[in-house]
N, C-alpha and C. Protein backbone atom coordinates (compact mmCIF):
# COMPACT_ATOMS: atom_id res chain seq x y z
N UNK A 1 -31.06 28.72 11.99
CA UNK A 1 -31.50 28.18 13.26
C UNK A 1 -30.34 27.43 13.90
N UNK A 2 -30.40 27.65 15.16
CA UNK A 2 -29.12 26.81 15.90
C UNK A 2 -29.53 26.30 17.21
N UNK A 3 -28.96 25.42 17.48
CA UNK A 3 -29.06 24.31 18.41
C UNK A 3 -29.16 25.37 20.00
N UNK A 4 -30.01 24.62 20.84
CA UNK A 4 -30.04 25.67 22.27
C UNK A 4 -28.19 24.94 23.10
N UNK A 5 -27.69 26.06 23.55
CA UNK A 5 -26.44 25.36 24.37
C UNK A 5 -26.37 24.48 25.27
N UNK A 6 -27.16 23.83 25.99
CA UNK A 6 -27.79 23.42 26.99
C UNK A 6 -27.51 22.16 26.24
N UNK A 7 -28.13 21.37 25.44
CA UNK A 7 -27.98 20.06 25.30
C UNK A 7 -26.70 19.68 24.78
N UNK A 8 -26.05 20.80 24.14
CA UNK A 8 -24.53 20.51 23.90
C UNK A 8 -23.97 20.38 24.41
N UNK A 9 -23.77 21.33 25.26
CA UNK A 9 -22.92 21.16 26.85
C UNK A 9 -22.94 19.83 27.98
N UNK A 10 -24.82 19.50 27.63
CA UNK A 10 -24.84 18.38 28.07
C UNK A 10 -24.35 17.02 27.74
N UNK A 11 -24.02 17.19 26.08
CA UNK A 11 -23.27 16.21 25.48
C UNK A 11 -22.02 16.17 25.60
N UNK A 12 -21.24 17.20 26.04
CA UNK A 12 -19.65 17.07 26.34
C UNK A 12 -19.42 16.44 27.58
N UNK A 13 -20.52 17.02 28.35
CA UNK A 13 -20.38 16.61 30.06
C UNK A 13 -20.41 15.12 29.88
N UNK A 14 -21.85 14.79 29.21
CA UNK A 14 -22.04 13.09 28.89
C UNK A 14 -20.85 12.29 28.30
N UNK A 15 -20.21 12.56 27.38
CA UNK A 15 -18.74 11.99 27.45
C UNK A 15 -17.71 12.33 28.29
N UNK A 16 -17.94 12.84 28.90
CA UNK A 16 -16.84 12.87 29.93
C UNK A 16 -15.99 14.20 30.58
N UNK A 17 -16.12 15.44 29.80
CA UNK A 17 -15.72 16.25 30.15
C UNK A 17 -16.69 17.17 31.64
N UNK A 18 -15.29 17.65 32.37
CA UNK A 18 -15.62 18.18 33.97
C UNK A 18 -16.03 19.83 33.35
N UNK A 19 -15.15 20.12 32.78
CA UNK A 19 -15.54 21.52 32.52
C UNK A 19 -15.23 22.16 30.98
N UNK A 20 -16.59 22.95 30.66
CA UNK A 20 -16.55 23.13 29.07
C UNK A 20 -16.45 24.36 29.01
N UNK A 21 -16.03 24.95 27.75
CA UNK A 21 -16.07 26.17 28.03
C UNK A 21 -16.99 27.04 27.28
N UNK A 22 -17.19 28.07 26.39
CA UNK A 22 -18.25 28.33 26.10
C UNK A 22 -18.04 27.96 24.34
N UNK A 23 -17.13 28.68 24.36
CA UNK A 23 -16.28 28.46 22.95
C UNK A 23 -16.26 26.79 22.61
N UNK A 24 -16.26 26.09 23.35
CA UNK A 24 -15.98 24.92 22.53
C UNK A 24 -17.42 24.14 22.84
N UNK A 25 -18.48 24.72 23.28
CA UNK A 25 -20.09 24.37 23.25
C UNK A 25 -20.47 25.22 21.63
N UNK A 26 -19.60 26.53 21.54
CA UNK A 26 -20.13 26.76 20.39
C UNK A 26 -19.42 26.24 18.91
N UNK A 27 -18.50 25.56 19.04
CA UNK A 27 -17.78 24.84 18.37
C UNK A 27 -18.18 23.73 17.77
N UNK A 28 -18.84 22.93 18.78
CA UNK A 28 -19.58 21.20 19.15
C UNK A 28 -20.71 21.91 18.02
N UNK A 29 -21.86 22.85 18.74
CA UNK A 29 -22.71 22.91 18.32
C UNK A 29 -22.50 23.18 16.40
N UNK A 30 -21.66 24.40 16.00
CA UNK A 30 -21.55 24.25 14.67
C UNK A 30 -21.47 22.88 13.98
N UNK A 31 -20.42 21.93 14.58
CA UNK A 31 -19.98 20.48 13.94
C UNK A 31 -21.22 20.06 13.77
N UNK A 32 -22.27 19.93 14.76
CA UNK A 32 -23.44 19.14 14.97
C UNK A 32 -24.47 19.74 13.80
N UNK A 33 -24.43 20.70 13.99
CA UNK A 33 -25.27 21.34 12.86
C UNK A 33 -24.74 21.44 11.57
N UNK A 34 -23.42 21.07 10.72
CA UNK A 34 -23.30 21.38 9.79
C UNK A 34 -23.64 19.59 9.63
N UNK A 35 -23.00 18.50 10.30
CA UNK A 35 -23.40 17.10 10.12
C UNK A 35 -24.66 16.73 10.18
N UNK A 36 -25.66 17.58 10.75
CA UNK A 36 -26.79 17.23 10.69
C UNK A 36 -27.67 17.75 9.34
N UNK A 37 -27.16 18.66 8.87
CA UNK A 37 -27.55 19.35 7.52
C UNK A 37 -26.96 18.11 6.24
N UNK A 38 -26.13 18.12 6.16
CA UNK A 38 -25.52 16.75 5.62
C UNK A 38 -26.27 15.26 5.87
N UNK A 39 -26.42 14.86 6.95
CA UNK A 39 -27.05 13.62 7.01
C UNK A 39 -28.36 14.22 6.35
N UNK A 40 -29.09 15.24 6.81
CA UNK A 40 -30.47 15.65 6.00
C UNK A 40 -30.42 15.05 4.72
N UNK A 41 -29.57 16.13 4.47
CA UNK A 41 -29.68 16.28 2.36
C UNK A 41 -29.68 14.32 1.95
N UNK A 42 -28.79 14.06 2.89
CA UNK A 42 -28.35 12.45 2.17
C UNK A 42 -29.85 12.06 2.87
N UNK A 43 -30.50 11.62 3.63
CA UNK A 43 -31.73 11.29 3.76
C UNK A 43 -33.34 11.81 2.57
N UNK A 44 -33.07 13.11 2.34
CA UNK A 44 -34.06 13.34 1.82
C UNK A 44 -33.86 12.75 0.28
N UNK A 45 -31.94 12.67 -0.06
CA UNK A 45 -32.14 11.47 -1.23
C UNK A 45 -32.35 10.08 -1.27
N UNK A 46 -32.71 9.36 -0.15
CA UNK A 46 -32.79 8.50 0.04
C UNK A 46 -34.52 8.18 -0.10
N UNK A 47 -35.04 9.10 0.30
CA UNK A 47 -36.92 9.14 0.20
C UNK A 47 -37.29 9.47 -1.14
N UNK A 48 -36.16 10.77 -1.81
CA UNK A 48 -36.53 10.63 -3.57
C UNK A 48 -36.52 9.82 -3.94
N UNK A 49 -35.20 8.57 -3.71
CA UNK A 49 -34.90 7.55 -4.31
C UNK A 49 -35.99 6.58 -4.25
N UNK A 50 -36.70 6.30 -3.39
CA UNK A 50 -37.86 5.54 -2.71
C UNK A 50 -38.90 6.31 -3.40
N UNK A 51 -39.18 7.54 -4.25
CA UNK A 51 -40.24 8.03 -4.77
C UNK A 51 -41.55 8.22 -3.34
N UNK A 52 -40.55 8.76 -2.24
CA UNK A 52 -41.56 9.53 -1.17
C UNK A 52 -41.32 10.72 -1.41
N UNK A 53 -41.82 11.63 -0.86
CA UNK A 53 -42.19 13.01 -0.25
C UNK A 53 -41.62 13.01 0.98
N UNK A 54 -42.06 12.05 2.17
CA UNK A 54 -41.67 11.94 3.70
C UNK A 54 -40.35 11.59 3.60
N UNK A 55 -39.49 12.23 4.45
CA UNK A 55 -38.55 11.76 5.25
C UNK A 55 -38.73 10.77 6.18
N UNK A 56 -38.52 9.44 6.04
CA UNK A 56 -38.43 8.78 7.31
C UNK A 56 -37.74 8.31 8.38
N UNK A 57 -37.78 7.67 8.88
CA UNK A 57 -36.11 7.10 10.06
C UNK A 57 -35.96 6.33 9.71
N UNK A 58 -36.04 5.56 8.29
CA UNK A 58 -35.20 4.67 7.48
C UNK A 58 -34.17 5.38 6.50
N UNK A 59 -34.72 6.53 6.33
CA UNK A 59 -33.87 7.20 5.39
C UNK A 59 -32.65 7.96 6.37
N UNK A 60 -33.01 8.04 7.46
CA UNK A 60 -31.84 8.79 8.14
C UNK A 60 -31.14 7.66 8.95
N UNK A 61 -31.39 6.64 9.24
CA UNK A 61 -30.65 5.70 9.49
C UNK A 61 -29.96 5.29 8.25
N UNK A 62 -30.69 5.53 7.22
CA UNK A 62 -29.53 5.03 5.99
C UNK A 62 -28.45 5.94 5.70
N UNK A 63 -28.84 6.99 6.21
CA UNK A 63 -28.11 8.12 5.43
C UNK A 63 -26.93 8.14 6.73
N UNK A 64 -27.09 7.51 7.53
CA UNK A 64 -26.02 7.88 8.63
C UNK A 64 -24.88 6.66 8.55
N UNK A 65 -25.29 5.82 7.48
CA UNK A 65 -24.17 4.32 7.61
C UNK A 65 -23.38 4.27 6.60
């Protein structure tokens, strides 16, 4: 599964860039998705560790610091 281009693009624009190109929306998007697979895994050990099942937004705020 992969990210729609649209919000990526919107994230380059949002920092600052005038013009993106397509290649480097699909670039952004891989980074984003392989870091977001990563923060996962480290979150869902953070809820084992806690002896949950759920993922929560404590565990992915932890897993992101």
């Amino acid at each position: 599964m992969s990210l729609p281009n649209a919000p990526v693009e919107r994230i380059l624009r949002n920092a600052g860039a005038e013009r993106v190109s397509k290649d480097a929306v699909e670039e952004l998007r891989n980074a984003l998705e392989d870091l977001g697979e990563e923060i996962s895994r480290d979150a869902i050990k953070m809820a084992e560790h806690a002896e949950r099942n759920t993922v929560k937004a404590e565990d992915v705020d932890m897993a992101t610091q």
